[in-house]
C-alpha atoms as a PDB file:
ATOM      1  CA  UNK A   1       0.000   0.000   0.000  1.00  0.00           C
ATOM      2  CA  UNK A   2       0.954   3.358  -0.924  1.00  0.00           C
ATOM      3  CA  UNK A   3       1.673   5.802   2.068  1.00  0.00           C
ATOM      4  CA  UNK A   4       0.088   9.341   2.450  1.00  0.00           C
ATOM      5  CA  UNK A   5       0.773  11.034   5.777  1.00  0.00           C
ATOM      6  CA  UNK A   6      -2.122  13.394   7.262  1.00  0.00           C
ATOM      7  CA  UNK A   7      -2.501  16.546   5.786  1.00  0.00           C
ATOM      8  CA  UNK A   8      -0.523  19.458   7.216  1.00  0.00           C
ATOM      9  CA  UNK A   9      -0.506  22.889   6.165  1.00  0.00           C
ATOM     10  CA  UNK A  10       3.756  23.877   8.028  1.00  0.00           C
ATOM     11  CA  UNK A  11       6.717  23.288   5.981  1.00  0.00           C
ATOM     12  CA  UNK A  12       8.313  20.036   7.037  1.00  0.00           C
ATOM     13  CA  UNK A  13      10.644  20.043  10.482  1.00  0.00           C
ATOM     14  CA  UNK A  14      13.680  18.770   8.011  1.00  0.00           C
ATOM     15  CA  UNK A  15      14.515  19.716   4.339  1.00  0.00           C
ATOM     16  CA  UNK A  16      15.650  16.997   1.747  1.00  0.00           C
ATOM     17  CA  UNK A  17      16.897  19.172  -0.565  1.00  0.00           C
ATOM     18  CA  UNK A  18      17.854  23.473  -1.369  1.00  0.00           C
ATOM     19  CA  UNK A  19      14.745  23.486  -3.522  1.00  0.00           C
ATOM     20  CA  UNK A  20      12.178  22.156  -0.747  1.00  0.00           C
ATOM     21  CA  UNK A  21      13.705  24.101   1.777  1.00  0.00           C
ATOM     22  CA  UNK A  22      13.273  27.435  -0.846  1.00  0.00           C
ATOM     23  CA  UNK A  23      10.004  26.362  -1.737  1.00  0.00           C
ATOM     24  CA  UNK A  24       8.066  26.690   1.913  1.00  0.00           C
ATOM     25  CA  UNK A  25      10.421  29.637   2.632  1.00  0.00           C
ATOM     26  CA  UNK A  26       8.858  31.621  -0.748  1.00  0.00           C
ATOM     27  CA  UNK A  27       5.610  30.307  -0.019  1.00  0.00           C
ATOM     28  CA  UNK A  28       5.801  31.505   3.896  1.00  0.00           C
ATOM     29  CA  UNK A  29       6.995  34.815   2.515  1.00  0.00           C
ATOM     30  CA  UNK A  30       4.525  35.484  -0.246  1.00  0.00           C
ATOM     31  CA  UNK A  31       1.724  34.360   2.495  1.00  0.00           C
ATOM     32  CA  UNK A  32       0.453  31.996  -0.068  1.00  0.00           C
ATOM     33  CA  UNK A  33      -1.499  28.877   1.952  1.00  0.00           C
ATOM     34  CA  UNK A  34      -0.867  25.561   1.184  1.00  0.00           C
ATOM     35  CA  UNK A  35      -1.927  22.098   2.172  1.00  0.00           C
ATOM     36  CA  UNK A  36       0.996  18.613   1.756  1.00  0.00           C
ATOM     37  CA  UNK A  37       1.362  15.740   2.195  1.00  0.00           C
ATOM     38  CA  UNK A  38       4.552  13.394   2.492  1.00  0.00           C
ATOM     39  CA  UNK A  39       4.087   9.940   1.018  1.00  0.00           C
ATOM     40  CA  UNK A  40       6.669   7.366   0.170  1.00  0.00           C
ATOM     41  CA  UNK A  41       8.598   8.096  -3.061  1.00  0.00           C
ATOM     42  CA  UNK A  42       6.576   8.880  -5.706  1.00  0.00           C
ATOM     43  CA  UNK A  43       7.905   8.445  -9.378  1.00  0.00           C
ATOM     44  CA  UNK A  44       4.774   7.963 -11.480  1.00  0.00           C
ATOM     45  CA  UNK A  45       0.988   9.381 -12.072  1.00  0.00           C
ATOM     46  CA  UNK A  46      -0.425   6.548 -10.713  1.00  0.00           C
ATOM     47  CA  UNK A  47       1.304   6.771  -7.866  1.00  0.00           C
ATOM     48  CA  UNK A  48      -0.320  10.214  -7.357  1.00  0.00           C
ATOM     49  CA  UNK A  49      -3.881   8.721  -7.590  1.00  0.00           C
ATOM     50  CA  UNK A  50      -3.631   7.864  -3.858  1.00  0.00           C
ATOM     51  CA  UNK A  51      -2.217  11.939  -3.171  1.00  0.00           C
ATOM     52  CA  UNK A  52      -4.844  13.570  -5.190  1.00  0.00           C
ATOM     53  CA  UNK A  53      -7.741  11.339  -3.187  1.00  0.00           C
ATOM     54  CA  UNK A  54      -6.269  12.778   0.134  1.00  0.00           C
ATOM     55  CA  UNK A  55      -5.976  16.019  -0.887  1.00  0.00           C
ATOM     56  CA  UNK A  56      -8.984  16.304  -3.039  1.00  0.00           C
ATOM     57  CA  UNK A  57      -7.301  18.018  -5.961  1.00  0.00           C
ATOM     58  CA  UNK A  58      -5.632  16.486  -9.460  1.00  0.00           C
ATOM     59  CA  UNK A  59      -2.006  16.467  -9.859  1.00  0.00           C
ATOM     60  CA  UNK A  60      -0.484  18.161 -12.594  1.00  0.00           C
ATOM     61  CA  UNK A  61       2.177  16.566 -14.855  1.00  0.00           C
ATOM     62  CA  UNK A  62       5.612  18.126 -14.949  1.00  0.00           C
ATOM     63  CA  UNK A  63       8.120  17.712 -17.790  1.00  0.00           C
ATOM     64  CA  UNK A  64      11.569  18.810 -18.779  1.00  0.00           C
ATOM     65  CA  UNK A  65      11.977  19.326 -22.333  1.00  0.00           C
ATOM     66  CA  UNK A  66      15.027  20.423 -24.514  1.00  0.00           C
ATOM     67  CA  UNK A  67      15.372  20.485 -28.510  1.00  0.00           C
ATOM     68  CA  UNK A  68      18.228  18.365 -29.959  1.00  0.00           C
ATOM     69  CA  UNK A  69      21.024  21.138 -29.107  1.00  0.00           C
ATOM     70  CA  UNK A  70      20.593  21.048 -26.031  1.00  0.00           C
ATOM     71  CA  UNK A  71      20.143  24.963 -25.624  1.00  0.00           C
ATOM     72  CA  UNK A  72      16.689  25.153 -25.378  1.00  0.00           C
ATOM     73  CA  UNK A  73      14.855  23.809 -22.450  1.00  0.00           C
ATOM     74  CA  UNK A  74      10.966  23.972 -21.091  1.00  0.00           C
ATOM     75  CA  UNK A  75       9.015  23.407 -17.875  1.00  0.00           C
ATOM     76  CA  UNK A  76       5.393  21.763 -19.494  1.00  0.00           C
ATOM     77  CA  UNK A  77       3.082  21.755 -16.526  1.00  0.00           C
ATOM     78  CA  UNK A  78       0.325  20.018 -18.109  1.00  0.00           C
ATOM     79  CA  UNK A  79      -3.102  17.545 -16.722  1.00  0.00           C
ATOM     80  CA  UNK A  80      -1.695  14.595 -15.021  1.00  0.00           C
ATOM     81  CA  UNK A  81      -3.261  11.985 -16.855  1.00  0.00           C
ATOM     82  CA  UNK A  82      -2.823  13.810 -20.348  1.00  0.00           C
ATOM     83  CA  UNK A  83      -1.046  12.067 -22.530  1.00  0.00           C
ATOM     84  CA  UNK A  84       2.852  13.759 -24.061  1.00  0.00           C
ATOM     85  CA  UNK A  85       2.692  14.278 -27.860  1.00  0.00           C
ATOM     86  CA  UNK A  86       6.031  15.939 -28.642  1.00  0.00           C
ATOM     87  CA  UNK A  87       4.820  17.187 -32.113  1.00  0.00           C
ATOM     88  CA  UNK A  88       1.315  18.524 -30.476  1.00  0.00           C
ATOM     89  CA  UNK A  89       3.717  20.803 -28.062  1.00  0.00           C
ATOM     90  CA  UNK A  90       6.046  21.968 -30.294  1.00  0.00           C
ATOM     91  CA  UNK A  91       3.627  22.972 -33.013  1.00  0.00           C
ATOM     92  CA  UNK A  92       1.942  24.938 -30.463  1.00  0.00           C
ATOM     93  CA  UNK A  93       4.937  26.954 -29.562  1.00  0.00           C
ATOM     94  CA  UNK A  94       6.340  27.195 -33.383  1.00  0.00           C
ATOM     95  CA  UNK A  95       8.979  25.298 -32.669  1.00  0.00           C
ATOM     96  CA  UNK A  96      11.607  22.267 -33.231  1.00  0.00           C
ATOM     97  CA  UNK A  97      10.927  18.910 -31.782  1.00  0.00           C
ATOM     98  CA  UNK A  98      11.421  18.330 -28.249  1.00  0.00           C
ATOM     99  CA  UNK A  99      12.679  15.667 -26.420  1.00  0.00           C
ATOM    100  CA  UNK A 100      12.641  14.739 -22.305  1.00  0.00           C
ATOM    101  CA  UNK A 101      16.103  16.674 -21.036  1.00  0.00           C
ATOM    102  CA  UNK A 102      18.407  14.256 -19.491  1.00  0.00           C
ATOM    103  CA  UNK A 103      18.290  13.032 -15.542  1.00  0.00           C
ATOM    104  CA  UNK A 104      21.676  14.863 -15.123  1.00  0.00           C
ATOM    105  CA  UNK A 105      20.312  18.207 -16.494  1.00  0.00           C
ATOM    106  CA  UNK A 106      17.145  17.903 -14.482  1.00  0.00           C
ATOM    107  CA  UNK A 107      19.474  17.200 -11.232  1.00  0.00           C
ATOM    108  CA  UNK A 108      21.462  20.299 -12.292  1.00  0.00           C
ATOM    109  CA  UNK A 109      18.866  22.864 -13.330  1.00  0.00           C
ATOM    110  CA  UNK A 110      15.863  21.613 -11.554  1.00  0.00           C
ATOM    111  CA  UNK A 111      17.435  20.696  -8.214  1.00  0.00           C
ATOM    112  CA  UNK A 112      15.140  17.452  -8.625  1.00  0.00           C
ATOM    113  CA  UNK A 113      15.167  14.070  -9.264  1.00  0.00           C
ATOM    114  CA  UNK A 114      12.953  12.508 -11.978  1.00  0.00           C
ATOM    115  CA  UNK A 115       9.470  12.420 -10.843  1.00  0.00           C
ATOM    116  CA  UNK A 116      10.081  15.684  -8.585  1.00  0.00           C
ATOM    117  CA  UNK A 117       9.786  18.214 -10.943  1.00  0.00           C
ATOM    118  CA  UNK A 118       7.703  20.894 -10.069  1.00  0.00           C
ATOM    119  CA  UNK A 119       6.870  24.867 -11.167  1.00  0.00           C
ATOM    120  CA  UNK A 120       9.193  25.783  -8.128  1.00  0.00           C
ATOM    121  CA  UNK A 121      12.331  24.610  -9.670  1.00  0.00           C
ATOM    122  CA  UNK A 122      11.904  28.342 -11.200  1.00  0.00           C
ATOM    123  CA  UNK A 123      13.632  29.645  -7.868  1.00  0.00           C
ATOM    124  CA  UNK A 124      16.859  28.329  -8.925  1.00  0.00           C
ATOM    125  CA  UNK A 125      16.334  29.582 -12.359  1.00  0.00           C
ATOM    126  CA  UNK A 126      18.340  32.840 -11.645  1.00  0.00           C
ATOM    127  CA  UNK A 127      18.572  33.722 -15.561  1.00  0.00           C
ATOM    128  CA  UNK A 128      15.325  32.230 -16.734  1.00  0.00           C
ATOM    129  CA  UNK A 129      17.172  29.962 -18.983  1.00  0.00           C
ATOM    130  CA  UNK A 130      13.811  27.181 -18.383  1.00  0.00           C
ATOM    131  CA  UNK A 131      10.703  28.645 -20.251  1.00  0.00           C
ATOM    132  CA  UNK A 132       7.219  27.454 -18.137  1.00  0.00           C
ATOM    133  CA  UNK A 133       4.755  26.569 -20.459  1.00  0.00           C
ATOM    134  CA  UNK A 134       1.296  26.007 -19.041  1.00  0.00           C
ATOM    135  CA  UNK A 135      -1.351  23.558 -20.456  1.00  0.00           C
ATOM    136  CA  UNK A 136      -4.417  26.191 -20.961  1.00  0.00           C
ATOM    137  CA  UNK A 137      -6.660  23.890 -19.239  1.00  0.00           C
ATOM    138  CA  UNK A 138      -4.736  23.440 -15.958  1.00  0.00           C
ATOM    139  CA  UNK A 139      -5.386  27.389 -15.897  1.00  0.00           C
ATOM    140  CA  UNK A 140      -9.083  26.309 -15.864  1.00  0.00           C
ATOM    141  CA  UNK A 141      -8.088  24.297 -12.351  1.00  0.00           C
ATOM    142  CA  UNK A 142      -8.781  25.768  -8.781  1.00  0.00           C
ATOM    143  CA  UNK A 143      -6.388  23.172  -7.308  1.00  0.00           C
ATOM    144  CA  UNK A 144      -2.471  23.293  -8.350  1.00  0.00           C
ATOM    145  CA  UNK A 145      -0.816  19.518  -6.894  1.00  0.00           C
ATOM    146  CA  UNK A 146       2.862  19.397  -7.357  1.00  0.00           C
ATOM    147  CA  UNK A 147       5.753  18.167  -5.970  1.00  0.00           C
ATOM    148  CA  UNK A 148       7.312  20.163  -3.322  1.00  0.00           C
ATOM    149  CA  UNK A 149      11.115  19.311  -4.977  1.00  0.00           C
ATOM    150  CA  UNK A 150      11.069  16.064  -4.070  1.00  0.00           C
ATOM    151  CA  UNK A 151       9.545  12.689  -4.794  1.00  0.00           C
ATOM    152  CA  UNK A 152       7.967  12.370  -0.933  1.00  0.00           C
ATOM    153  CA  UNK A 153       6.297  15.707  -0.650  1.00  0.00           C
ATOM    154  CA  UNK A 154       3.148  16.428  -2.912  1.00  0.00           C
ATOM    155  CA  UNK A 155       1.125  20.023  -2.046  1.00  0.00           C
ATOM    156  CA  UNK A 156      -1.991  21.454  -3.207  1.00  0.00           C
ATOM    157  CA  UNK A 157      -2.186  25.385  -3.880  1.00  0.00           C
ATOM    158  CA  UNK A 158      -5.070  27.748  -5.762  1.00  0.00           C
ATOM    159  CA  UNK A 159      -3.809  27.563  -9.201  1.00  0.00           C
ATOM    160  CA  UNK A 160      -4.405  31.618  -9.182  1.00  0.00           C
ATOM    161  CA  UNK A 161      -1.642  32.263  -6.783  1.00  0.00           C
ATOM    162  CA  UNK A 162       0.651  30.415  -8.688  1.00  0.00           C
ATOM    163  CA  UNK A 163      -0.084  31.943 -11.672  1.00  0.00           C
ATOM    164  CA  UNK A 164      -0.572  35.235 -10.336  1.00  0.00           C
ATOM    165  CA  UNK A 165       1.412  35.358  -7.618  1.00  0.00           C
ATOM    166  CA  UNK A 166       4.865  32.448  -8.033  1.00  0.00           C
ATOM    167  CA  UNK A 167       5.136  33.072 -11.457  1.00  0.00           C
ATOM    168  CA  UNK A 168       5.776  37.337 -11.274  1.00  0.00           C
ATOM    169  CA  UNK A 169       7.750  37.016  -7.826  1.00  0.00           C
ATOM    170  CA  UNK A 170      10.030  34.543  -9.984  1.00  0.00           C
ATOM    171  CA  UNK A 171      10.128  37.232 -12.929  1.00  0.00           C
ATOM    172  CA  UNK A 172       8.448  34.518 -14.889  1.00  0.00           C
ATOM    173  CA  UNK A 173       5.749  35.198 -17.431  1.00  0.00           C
ATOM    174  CA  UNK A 174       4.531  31.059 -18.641  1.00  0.00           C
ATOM    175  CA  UNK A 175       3.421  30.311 -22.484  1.00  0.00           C
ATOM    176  CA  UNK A 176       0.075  29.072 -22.243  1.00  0.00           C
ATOM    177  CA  UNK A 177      -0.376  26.452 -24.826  1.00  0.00           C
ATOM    178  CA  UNK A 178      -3.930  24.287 -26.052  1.00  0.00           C
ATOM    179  CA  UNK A 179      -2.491  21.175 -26.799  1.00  0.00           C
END
């Protein structure tokens, strides 16, 4: 069986990583409520089925993308169980195939591990190298579930204040995409 703590709505006592611990400190700071979770390691959607019935929300999917070079590279924050066409994405944003960027460049520029990506890795992005591109219907979404930065913390936020509220304090302004 799958385990999902109680619900808590504090940062954890101890940090497993830079990007959890910078995570709850921006959301403390910004005053932007949130409810988690921690739940043994989590590395796939279905995995998350058992986190979005105790939180009552959907989780959203997370990928990191790159074109062939290497020198472009994208956050997709799309509907959990919504299937990944490559063409379908880069169509939408007029550009080159994409490809998932390697673990190694996920470690390095995401301060995660694969199946911990999450919208926060943006605090690390000092030079907003990573464009965020948004699924338009997760907009539609009161709920935002995401990793906290690792694959044993899952949180639910309004969508709005991530959009409204993450996204600017980060200096990031998301594609939104219908794919």
């Amino acid at each position: 069986m799958f385990f999902v703590s109680d619900i808590y709505t504090t940062a954890p006592s101890e940090f497993k990583s830079v990007l959890q611990e910078k995570t709850y400190h921006t959301l403390q700071n910004l005053h932007i409520p949130f409810e988690r979770v921690d739940t043994d390691e989590a590395r796939t959607m279905e995995d998350c089925v058992q986190i979005n019935k105790k939180l009552n929300m959907k989780m959203v999917k997370t990928l990191f993308l790159c074109n062939r070079q290497q020198t472009a590279f994208y956050l997709f924050i799309t509907a959990g169980d919504k299937p990944f066409k490559s063409k379908e994405f880069s169509n939408a944003l007029g550009i080159s195939r994409v490809s998932f960027a390697p673990s190694d460049l996920l470690e390095k520029m995401l301060g995660t591990k694969v199946g911990a990506a999450t919208v926060f890795s943006a605090l690390l992005d000092k030079d907003n190298v990573i464009q965020i591109v948004i699924d338009k219907n997760i907009i539609c979404e009161e709920w935002y579930g995401c990793s906290d930065g690792t694959t044993t913390g899952y949180m639910k936020i309004k969508t709005a204040q991530i959009i409204h509220e993450f996204l600017p304090f980060v200096k990031d302004t998301p594609s939104i995409i219908e794919v």
